[in-house]
C-alpha atoms as a PDB file:
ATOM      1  CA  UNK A   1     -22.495   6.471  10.195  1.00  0.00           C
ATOM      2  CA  UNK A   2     -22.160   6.737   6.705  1.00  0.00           C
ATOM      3  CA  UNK A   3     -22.424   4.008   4.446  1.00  0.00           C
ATOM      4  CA  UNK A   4     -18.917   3.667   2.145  1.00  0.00           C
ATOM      5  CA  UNK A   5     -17.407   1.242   0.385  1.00  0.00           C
ATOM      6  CA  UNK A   6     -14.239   1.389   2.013  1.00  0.00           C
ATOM      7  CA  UNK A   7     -13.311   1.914   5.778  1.00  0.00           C
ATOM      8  CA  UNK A   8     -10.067   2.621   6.505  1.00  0.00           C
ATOM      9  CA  UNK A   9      -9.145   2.385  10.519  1.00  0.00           C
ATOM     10  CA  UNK A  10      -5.755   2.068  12.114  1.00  0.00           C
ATOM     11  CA  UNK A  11      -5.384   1.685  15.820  1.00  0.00           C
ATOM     12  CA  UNK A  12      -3.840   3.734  18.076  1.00  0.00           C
ATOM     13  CA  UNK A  13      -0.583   2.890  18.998  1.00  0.00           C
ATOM     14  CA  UNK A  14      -0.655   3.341  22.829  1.00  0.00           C
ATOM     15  CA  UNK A  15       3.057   3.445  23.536  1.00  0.00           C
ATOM     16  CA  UNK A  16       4.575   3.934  20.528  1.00  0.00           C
ATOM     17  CA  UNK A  17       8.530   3.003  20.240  1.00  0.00           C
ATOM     18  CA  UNK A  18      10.847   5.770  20.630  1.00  0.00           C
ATOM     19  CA  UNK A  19      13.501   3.814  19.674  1.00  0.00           C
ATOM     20  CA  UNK A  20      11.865   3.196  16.246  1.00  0.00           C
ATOM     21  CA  UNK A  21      11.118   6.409  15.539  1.00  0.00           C
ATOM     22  CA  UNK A  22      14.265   7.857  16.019  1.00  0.00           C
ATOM     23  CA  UNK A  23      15.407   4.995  13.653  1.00  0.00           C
ATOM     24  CA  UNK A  24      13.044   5.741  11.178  1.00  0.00           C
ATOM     25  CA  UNK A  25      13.999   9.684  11.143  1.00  0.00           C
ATOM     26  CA  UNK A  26      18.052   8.846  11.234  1.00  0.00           C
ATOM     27  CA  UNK A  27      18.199   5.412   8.541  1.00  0.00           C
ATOM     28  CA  UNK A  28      14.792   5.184   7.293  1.00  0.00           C
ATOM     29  CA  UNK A  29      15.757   5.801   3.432  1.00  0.00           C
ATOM     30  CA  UNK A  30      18.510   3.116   4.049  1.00  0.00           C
ATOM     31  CA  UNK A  31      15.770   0.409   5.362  1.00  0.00           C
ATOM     32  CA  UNK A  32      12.706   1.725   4.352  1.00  0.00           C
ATOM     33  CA  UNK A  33      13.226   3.927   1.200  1.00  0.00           C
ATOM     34  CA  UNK A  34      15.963   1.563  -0.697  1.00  0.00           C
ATOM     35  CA  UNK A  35      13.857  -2.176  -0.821  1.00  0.00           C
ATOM     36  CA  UNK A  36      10.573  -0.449  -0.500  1.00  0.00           C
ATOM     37  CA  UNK A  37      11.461   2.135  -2.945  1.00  0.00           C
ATOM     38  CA  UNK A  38      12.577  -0.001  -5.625  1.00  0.00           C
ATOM     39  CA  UNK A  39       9.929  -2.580  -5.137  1.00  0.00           C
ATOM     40  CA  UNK A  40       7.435   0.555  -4.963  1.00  0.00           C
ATOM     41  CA  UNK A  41       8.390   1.849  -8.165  1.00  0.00           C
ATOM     42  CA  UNK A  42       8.209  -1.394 -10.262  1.00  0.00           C
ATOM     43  CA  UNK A  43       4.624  -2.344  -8.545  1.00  0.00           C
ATOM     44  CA  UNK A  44       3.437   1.259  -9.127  1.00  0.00           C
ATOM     45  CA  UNK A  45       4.469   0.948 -12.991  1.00  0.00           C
ATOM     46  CA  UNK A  46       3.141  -2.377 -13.086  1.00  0.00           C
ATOM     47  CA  UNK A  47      -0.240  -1.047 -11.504  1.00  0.00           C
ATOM     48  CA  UNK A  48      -0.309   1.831 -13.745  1.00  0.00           C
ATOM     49  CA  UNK A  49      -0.489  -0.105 -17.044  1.00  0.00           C
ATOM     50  CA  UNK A  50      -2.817  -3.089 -15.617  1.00  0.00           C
ATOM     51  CA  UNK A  51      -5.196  -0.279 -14.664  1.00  0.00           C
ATOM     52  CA  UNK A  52      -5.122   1.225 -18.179  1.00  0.00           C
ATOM     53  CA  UNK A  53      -6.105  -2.003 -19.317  1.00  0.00           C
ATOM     54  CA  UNK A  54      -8.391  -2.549 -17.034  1.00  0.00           C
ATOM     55  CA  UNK A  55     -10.064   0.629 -18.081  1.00  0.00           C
ATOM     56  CA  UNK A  56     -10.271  -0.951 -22.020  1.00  0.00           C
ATOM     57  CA  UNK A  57     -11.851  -4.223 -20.755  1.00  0.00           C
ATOM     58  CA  UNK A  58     -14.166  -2.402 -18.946  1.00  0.00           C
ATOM     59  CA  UNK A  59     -15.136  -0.393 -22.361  1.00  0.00           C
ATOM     60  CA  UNK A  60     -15.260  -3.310 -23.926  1.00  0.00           C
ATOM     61  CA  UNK A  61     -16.572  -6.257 -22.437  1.00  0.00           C
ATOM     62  CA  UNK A  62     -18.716  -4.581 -19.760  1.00  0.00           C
ATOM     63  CA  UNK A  63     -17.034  -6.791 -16.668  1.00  0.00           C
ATOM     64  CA  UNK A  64     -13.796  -6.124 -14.502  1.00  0.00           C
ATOM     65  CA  UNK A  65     -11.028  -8.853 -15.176  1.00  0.00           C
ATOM     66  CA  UNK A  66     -10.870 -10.825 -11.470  1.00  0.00           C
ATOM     67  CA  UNK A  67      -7.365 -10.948 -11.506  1.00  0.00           C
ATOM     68  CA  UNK A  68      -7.076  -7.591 -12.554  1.00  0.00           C
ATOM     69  CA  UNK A  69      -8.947  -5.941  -9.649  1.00  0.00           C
ATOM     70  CA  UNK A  70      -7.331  -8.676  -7.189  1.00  0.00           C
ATOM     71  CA  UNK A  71      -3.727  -7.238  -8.052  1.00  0.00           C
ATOM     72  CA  UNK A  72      -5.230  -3.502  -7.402  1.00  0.00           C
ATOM     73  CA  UNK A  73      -6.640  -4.062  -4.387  1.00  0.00           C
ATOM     74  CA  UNK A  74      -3.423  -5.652  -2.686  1.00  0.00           C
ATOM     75  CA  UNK A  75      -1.333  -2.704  -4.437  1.00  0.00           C
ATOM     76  CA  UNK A  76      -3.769  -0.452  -2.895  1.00  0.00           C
ATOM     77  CA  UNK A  77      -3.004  -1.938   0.070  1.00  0.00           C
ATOM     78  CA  UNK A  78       0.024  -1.921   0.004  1.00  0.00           C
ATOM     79  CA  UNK A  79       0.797   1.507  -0.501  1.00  0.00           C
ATOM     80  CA  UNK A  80      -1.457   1.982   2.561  1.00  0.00           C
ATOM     81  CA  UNK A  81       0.439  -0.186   4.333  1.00  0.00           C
ATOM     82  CA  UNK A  82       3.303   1.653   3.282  1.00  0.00           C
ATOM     83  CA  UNK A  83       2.313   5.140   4.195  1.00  0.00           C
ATOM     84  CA  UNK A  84       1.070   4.141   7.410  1.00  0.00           C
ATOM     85  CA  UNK A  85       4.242   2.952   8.757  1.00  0.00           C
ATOM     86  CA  UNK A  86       6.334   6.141   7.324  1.00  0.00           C
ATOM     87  CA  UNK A  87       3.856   8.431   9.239  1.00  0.00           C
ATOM     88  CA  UNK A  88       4.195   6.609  12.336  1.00  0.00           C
ATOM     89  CA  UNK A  89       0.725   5.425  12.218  1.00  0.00           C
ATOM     90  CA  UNK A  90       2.018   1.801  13.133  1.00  0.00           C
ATOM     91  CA  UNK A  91       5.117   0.087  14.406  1.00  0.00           C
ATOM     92  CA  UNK A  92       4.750  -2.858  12.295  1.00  0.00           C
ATOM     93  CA  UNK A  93       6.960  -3.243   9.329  1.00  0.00           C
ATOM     94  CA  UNK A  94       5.173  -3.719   6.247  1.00  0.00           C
ATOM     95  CA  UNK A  95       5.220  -6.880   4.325  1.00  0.00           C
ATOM     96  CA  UNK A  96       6.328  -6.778   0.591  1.00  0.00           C
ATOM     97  CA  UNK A  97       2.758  -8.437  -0.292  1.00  0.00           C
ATOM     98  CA  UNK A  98      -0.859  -6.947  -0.135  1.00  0.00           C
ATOM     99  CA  UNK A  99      -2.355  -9.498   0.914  1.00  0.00           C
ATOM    100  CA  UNK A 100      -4.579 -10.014   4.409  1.00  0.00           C
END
């Protein structure tokens, strides 16, 4: 196997909820797309201009700001998180955080 930095696995759902999907395709923008949305929007703005800076520390002092990276790895995952859930990929509802 190749060696990456990142592995990405999610496990297959072996009886999926029927129920949940239906509910998803019928009033998913009214309990998905509304909080997520909103709170999507603001943390992708917010992720936008912390990378930017990041990208001027970087030029500048040579070194990644801790806190910095911390906050794009849990947006990272939780726009994974995120996508996974509105493609089905998993029946668990996905927290508003991005951490473990």
């Amino acid at each position: 196997m190749y060696d990456y930095p990142v592995n990405y696995s999610v496990d297959y759902p072996e009886k999926p909820s029927r129920n949940l999907v239906l509910a998803r395709l019928l009033l998913g923008w009214l309990y998905i797309g509304i909080p997520h949305g909103l709170f999507c929007l603001a943390y992708t703005i917010v992720a936008f201009f912390v990378a930017i800076l990041s990208y001027f520390a970087i030029l500048i002092t040579r070194h990644f700001p801790l806190g910095w990276f911390d906050f794009l790895i849990r947006y990272n995952r939780y726009i994974n998180r995120l996508m996974a859930y509105c493609s089905c990929m998993t029946d668990k509802y996905p927290p508003f955080s991005g951490r473990k």
